[in-house]
Protein backbone atom coordinates (compact mmCIF):
# COMPACT_ATOMS: atom_id res chain seq x y z
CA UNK A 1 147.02 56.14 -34.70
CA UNK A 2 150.82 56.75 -34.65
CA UNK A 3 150.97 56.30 -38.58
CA UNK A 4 148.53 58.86 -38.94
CA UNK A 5 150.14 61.52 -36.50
CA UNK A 6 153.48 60.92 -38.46
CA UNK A 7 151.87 61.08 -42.00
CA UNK A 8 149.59 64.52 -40.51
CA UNK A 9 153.08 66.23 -39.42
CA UNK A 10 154.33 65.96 -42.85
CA UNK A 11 152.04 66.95 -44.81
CA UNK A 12 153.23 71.08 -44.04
CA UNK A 13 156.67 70.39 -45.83
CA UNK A 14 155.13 68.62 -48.65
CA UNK A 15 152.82 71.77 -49.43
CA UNK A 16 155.34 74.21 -49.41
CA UNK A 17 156.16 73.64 -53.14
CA UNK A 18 152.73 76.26 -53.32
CA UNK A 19 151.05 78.72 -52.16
CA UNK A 20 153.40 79.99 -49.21
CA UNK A 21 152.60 83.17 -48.22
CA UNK A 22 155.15 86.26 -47.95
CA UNK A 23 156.47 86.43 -44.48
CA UNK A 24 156.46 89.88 -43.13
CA UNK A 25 157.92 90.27 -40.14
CA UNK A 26 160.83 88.88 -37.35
CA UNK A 27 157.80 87.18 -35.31
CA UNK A 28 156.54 85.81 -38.50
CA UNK A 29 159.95 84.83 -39.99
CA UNK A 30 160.63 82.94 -36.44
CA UNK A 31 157.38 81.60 -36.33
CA UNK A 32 157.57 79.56 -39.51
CA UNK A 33 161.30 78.61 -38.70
CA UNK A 34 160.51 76.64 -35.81
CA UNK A 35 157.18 75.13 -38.18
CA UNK A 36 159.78 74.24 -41.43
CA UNK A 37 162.37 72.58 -38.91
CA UNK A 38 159.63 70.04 -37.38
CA UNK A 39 158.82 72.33 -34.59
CA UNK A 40 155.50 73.79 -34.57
CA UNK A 41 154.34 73.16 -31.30
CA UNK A 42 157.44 75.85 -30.01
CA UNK A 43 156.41 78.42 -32.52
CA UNK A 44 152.16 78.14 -30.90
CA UNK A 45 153.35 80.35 -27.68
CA UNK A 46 155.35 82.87 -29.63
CA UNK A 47 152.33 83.24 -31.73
CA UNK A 48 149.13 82.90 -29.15
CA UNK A 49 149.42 85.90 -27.39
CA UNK A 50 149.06 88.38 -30.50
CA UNK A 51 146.27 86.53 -31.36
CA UNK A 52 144.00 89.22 -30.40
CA UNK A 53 146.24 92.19 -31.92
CA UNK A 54 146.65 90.25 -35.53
CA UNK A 55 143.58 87.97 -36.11
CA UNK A 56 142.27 88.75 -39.82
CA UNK A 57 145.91 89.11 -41.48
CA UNK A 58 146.31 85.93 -43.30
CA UNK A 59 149.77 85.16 -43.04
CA UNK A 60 149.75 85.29 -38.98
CA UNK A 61 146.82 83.41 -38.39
CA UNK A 62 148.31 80.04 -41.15
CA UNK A 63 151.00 79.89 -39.08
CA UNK A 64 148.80 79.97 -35.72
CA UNK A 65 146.74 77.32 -37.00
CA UNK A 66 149.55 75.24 -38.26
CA UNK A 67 151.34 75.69 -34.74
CA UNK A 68 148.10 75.21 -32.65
CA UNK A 69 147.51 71.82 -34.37
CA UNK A 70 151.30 70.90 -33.42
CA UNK A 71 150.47 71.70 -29.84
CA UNK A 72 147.35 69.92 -30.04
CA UNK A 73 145.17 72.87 -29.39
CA UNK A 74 142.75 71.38 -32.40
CA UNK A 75 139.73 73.85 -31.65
CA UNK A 76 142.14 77.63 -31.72
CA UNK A 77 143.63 75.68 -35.40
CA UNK A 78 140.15 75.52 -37.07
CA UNK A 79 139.03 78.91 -36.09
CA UNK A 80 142.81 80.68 -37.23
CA UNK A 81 142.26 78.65 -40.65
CA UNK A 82 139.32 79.15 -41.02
CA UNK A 83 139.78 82.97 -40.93
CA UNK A 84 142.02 82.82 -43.85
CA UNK A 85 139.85 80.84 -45.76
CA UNK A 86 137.33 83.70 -45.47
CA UNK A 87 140.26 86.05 -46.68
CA UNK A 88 141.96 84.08 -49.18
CA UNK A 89 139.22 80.82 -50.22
CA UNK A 90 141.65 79.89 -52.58
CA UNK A 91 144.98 78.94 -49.89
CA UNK A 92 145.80 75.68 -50.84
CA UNK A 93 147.82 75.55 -47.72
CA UNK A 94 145.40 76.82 -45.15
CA UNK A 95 142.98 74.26 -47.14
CA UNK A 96 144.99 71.72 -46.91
CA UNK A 97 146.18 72.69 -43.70
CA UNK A 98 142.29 72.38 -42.18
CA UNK A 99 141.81 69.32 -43.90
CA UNK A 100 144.62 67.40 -41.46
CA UNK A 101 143.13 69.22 -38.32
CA UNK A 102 139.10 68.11 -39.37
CA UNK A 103 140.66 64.30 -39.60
CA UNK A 104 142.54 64.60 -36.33
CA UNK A 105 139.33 65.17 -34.86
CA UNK A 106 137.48 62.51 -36.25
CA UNK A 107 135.35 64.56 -39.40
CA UNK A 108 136.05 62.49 -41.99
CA UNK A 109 133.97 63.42 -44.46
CA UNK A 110 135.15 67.19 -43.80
CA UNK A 111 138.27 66.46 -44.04
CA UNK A 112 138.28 64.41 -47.66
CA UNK A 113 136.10 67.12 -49.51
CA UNK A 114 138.99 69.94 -48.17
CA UNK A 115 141.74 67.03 -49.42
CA UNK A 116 139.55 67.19 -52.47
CA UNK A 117 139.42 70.75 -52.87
CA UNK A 118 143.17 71.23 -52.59
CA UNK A 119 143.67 68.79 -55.37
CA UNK A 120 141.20 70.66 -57.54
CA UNK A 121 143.61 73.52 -57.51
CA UNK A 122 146.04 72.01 -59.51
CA UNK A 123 148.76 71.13 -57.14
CA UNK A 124 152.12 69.97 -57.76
CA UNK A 125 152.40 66.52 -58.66
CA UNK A 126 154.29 65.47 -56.10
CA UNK A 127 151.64 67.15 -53.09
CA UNK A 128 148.80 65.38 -55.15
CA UNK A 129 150.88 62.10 -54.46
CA UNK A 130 150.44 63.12 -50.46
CA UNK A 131 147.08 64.25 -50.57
CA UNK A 132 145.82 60.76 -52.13
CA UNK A 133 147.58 58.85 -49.13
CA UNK A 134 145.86 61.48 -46.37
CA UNK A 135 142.66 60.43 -48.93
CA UNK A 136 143.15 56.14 -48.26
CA UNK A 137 143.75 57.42 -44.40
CA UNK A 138 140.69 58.94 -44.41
CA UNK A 139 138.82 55.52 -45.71
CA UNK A 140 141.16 53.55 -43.27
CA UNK A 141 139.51 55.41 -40.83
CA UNK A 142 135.98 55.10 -41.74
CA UNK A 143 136.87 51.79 -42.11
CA UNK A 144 137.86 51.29 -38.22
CA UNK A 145 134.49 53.16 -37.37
CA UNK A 146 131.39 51.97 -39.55
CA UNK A 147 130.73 49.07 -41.64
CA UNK A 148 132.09 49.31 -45.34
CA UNK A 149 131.16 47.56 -48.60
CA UNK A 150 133.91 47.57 -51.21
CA UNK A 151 134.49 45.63 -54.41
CA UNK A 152 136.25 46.01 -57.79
CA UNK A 153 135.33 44.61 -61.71
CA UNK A 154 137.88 43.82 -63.69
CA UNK A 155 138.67 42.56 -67.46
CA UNK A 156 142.00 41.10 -69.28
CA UNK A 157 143.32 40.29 -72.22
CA UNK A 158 146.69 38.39 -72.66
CA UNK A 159 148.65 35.57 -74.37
CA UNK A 160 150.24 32.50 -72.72
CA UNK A 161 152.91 30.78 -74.56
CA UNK A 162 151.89 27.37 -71.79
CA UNK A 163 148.48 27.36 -70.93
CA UNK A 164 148.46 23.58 -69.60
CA UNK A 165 152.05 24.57 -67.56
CA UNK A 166 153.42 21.21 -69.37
CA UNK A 167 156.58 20.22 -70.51
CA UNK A 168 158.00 21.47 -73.78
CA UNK A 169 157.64 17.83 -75.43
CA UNK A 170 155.02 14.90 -75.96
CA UNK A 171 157.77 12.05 -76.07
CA UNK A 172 159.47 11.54 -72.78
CA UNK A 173 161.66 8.62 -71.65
CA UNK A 174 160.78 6.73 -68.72
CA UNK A 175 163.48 5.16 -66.33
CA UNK A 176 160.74 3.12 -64.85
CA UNK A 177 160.20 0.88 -68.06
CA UNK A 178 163.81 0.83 -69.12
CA UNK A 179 164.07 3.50 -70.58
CA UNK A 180 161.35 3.53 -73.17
CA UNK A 181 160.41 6.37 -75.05
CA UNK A 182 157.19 7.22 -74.26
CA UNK A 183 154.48 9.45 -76.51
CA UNK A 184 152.14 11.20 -74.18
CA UNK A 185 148.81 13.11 -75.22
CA UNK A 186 148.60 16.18 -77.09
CA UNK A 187 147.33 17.62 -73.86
CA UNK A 188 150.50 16.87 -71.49
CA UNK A 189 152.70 18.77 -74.26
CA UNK A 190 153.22 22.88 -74.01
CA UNK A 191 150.85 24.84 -76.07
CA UNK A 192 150.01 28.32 -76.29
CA UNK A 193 147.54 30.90 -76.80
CA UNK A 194 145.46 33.86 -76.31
CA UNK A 195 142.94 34.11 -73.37
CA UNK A 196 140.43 36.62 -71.63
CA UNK A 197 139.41 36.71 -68.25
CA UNK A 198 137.11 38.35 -66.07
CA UNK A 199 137.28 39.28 -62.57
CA UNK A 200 134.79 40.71 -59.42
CA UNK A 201 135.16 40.68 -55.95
CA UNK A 202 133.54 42.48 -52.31
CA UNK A 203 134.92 43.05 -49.65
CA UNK A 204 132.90 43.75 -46.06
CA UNK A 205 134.37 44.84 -42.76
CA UNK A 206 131.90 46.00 -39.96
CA UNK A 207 133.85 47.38 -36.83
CA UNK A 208 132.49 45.61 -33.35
CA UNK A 209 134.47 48.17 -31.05
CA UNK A 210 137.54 47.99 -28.95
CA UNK A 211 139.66 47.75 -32.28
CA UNK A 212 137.75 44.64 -32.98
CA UNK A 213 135.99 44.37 -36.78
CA UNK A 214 134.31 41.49 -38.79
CA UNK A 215 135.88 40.83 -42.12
CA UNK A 216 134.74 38.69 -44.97
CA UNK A 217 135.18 38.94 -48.33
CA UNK A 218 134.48 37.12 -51.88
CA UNK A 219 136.32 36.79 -55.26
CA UNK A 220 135.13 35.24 -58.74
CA UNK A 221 136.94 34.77 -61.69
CA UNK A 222 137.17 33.39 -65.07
CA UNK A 223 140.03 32.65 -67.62
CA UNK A 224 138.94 31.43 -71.14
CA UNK A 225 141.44 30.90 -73.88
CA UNK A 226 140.65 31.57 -77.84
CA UNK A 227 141.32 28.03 -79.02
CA UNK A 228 142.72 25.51 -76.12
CA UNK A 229 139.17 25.90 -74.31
CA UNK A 230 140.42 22.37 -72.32
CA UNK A 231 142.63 24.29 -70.00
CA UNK A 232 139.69 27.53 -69.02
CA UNK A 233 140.18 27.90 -65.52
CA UNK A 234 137.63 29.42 -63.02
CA UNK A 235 138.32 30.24 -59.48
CA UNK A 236 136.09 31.28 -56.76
CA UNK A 237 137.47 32.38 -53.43
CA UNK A 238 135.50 33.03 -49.85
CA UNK A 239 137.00 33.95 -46.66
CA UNK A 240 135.11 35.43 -43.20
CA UNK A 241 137.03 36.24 -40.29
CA UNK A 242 138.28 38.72 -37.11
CA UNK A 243 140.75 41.67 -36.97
CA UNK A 244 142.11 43.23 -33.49
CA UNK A 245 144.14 46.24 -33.78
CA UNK A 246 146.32 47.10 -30.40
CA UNK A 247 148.39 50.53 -31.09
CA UNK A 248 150.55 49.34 -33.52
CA UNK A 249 150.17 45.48 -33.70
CA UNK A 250 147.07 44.53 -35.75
CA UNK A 251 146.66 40.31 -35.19
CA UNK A 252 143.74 38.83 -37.62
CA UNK A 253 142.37 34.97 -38.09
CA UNK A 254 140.47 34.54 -41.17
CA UNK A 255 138.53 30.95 -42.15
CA UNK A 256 139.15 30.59 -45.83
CA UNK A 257 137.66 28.12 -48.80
CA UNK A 258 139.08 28.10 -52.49
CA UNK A 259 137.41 26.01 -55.70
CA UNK A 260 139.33 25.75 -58.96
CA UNK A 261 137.48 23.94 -61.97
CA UNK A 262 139.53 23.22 -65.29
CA UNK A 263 137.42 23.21 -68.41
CA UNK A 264 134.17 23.42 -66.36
CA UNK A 265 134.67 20.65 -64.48
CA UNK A 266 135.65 20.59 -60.63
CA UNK A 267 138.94 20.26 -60.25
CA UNK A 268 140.14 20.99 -56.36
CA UNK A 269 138.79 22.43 -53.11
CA UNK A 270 140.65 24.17 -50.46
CA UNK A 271 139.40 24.71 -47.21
CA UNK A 272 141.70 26.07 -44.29
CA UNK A 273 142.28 29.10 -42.14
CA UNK A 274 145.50 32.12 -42.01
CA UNK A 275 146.57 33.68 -38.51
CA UNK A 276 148.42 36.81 -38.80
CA UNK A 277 150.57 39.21 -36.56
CA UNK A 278 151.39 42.71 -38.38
CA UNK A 279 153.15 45.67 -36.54
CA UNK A 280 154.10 49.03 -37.62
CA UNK A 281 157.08 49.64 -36.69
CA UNK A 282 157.24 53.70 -38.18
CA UNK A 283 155.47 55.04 -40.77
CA UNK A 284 157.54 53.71 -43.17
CA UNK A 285 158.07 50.30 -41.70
CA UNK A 286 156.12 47.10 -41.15
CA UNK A 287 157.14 43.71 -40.43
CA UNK A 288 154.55 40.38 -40.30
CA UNK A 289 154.28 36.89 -39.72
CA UNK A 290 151.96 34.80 -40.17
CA UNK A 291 150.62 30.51 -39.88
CA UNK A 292 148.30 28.57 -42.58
CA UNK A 293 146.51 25.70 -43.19
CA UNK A 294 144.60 24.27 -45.97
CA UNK A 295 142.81 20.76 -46.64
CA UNK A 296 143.41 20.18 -49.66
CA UNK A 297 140.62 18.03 -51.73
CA UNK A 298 141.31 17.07 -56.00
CA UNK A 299 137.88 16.12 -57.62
CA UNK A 300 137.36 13.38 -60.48
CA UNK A 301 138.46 15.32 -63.88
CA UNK A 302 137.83 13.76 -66.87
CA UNK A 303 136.55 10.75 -64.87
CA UNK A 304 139.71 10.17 -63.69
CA UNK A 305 140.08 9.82 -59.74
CA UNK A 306 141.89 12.40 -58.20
CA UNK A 307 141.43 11.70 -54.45
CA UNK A 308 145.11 9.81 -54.29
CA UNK A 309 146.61 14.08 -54.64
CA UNK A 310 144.46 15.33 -51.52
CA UNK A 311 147.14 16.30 -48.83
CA UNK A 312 147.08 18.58 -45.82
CA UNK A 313 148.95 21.82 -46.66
CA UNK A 314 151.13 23.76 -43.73
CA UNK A 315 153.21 26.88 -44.00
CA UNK A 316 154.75 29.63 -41.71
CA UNK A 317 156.05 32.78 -42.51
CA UNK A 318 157.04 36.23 -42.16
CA UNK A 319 158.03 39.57 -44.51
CA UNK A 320 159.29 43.25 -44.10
CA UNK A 321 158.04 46.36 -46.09
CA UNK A 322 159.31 49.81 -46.09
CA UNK A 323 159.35 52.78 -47.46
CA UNK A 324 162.03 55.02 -48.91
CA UNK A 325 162.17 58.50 -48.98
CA UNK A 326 163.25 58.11 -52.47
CA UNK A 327 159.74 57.06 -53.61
CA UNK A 328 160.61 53.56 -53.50
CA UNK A 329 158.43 50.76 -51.53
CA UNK A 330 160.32 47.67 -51.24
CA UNK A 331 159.56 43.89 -49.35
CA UNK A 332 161.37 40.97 -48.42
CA UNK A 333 159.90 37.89 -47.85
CA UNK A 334 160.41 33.79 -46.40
CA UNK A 335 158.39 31.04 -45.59
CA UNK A 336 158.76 27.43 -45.21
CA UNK A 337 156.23 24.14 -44.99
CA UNK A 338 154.44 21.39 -46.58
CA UNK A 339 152.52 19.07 -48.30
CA UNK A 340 151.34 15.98 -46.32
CA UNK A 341 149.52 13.35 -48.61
CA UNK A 342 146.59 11.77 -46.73
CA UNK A 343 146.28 8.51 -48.67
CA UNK A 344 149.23 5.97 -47.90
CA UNK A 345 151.70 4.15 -49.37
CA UNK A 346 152.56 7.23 -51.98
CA UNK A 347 155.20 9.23 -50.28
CA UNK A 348 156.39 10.90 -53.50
CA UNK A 349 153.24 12.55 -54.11
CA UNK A 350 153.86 14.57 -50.72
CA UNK A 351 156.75 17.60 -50.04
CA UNK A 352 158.77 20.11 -47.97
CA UNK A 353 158.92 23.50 -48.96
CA UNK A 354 160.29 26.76 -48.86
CA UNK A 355 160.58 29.87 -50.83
CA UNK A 356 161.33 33.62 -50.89
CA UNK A 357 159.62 36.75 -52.10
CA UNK A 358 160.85 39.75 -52.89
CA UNK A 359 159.18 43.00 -54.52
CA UNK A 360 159.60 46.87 -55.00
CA UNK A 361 157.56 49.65 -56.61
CA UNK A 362 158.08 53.04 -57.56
CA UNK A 363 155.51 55.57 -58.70
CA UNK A 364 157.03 57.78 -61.90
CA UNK A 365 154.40 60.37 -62.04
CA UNK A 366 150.92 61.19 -59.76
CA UNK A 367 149.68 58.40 -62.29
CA UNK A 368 151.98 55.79 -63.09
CA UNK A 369 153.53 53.39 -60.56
CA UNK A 370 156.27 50.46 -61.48
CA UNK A 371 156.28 47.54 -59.90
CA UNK A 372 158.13 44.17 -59.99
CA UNK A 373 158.17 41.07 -57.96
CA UNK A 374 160.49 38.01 -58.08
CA UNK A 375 159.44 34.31 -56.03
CA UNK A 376 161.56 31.24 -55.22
CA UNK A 377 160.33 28.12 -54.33
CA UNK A 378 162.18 25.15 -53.47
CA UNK A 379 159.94 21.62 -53.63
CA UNK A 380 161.84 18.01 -52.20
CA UNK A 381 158.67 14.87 -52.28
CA UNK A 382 159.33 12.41 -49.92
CA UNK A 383 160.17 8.66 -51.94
CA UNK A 384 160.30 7.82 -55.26
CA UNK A 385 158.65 8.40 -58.21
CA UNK A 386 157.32 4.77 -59.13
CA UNK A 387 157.93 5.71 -62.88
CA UNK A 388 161.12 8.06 -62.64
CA UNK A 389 163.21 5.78 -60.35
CA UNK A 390 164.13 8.77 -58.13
CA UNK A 391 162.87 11.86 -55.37
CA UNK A 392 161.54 14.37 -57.13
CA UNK A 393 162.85 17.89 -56.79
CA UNK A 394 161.69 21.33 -58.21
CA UNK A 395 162.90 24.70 -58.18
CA UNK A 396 160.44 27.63 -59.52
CA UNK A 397 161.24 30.99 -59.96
CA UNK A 398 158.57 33.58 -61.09
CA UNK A 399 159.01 37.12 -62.05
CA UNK A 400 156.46 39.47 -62.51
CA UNK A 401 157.27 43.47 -64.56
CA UNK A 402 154.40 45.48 -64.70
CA UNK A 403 152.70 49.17 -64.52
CA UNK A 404 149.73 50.54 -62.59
CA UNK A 405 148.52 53.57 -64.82
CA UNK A 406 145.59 55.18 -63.07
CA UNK A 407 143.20 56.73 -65.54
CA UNK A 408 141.15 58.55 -63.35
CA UNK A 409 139.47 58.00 -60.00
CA UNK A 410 138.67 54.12 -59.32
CA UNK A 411 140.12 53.03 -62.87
CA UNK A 412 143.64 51.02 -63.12
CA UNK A 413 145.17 50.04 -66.40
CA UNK A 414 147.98 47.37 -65.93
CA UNK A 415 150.49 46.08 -68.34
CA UNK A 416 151.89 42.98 -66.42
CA UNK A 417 154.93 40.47 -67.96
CA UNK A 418 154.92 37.44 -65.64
CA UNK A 419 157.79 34.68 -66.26
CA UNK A 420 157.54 30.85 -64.45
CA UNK A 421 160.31 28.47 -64.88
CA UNK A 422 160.01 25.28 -63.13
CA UNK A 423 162.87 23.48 -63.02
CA UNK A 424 162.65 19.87 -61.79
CA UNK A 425 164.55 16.14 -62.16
CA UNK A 426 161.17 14.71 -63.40
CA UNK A 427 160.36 15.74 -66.88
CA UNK A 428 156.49 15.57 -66.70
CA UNK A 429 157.15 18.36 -64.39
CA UNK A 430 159.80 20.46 -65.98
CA UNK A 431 158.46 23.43 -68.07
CA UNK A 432 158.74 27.38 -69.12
CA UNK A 433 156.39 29.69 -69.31
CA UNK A 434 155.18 33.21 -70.49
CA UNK A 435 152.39 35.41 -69.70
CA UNK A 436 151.57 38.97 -71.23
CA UNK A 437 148.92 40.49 -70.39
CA UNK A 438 146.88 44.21 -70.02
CA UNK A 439 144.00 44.44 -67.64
CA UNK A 440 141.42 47.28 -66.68
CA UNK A 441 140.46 47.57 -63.29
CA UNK A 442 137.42 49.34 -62.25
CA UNK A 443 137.17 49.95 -57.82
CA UNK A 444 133.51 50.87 -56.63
């Protein structure tokens, strides 16, 4: 609730870049001195008592709506704005202005067609920017008071210089057998091409009361590539699970279950749970932390046996977000945990991790957001590799450039550039790789 008062108080500044009246007068002038400086709850008693004299003249009663909102007198701000709209229906400011007052009060759906008026008008770019984040406050809100159904479709097309994330040759040496040279499958070399994918997911949340909801969502997706059809990948992800939201500290525990299959065939389960603690510290900062878990279960593939890789996955972490007044949205990032093999006697095949995320954004126009993320993570497995003669260690860095371009209403174009390098000590596992790729994005 403390986000939204902050975000409400601003939106006044924001809209001055059009449609501000001509003040006329010292009462006037005053009046919107104490509202531009952050202070519209002083200028309401200047203004109240001439309500009677001055109702009907447009400029006096926008600022005695603006300043009865600041003062919290919700009711006396709807009728003064509401009597300029009937002078002056096209005041982007009073309509704007009436919008923030009807979703103070709980009239959603009030309050996003006025938001959706004002943008009609052909605002600024830059008050467009803050109507669409009073417009995600508004579902945020219907979100906290009735049950929702959201999803999203998407399609992509892209090329992959690695599909199988392999090593950049076929002939490796092996310590193990004295140094041999050894000349693996075409499959365990790198090998690149060009790939489509399609994507769909829902989302649910149905509010119990007492800041308490119901979550659970579902995502499917598909990754074929033009010629190496061996490495298509499919994923299908499930999760159901509580969210408690106390002022500003919003704690959730969500059951989750994962399936990957490689070339149609099962390749690994994941079943395990996330707790999460998130607070909001200002509107512009927010700090979390959070505890997983996953079982971790590798099917047969190729009618190989797999089971020898299933390991109980651990890892704890925390990030903080904010946002600059500069446009910029920036997070920071750290975790640390493990992989704990289940089957004995192959301590190499289990690890210790930890890593580090970091990511900004920046939106260019009303349309057009950049974005960029970078990831460390730092791998040690416990005893050695049978083959390699030593502990395996592996350090992977990813980096992700990319662009949101938002066509219209509930369509995203991206352009993403995502670079993996994997360095490790064993050469099976050392590798490079590239991904470009341009996907549409449709939200329902």
């Amino acid at each position: 609730m403390k986000n939204k008062n902050v975000l409400l108080s601003t939106l006044f500044v924001v809209l001055c870049l059009g449609a501000a009246p001509a003040w006329a007068d010292a009462l006037l002038d005053e009046a919107r001195t104490l509202i531009d400086g952050g202070r519209g709850a002083e200028a309401y008693p200047l203004l109240a008592p001439q309500e009677d004299k001055r109702r009907g003249e447009a400029e006096f009663d926008l600022l005695l709506g603006i300043a009865a909102f600041e003062a919290g007198e919700n009711t006396r701000a709807l009728f003064a704005l509401e009597r300029v709209l009937a002078i002056e229906p096209g005041n982007a400011r009073a309509r704007a202005e009436i919008a923030r007052v009807y979703l103070a009060v709980g009239e959603t759906a009030t309050a996003r067609q006025e938001f959706e008026n004002v943008k009609r008008q052909g605002v600024p770019p830059s008050v467009s920017r803050t109507i669409e984040k009073f417009l995600e406050a508004v579902d945020r809100l219907e979100d906290e008071t009735k049950p929702s159904l959201k999803g999203f479709v998407e399609a992509t097309l892209g090329v992959d210089d690695n599909v199988n994330a392999s090593m950049g040759s076929s002939n490796q040496a092996i310590p193990g057998l004295g140094g041999v040279v050894v000349q693996f499958g075409p499959g365990a070399a790198k090998t690149g091409d060009s790939f489509a994918a399609l994507g769909a997911g829902l989302r649910y949340r149905n509010p119990l009361g007492g800041g308490l909801a119901l979550v659970a969502g579902a995502v499917v997706s598909y990754r074929g590539n033009f010629n190496d059809t061996e490495f298509n990948q499919g994923n299908l992800d499930g999760n159901i699970g509580v969210v408690k939201t106390v002022d500003q500290d919003t704690y959730s525990f969500i059951v989750q279950a994962n399936g990957i299959s490689v070339d149609n065939d099962r390749y690994r389960t994941a079943v395990g749970a996330t707790g999460q603690w998130q607070r909001n510290l200002s509107a512009a900062e927010q700090v979390t932390a959070y505890v997983q878990y996953s079982d971790l279960r590798y099917q047969p593939y190729q009618g190989v046996d797999q089971s020898i890789r299933d390991a109980d996955r651990w890892v704890v972490g925390g990030a903080y977000a904010r946002a600059f007044e500069s446009g910029w949205i920036g997070y920071v990032g750290g975790y640390l945990g493990g992989e704990s093999e289940k089957a004995s006697d192959v301590p190499w095949l289990g690890n210790d991790l930890y890593g580090l995320r970091l990511g900004a954004e920046r939106p260019l126009r009303h349309d057009t957001t950049l974005f960029a993320n970078f990831a460390y993570e730092k791998r040690r497995y416990g005893g050695q590799w049978p083959l390699f003669l030593t502990k395996r260690q592996d350090n992977q860095y990813n980096l992700n450039l990319g662009v949101n371009y938002v066509l219209e209403k509930h369509w995203l174009l991206t352009p993403l550039v995502s670079l993996t390098r994997n360095d490790s000590n064993i050469s099976l596992s050392d590798y490079n790789r590239t991904i470009a790729s341009i996907t549409l994005r449709r939200d329902f």
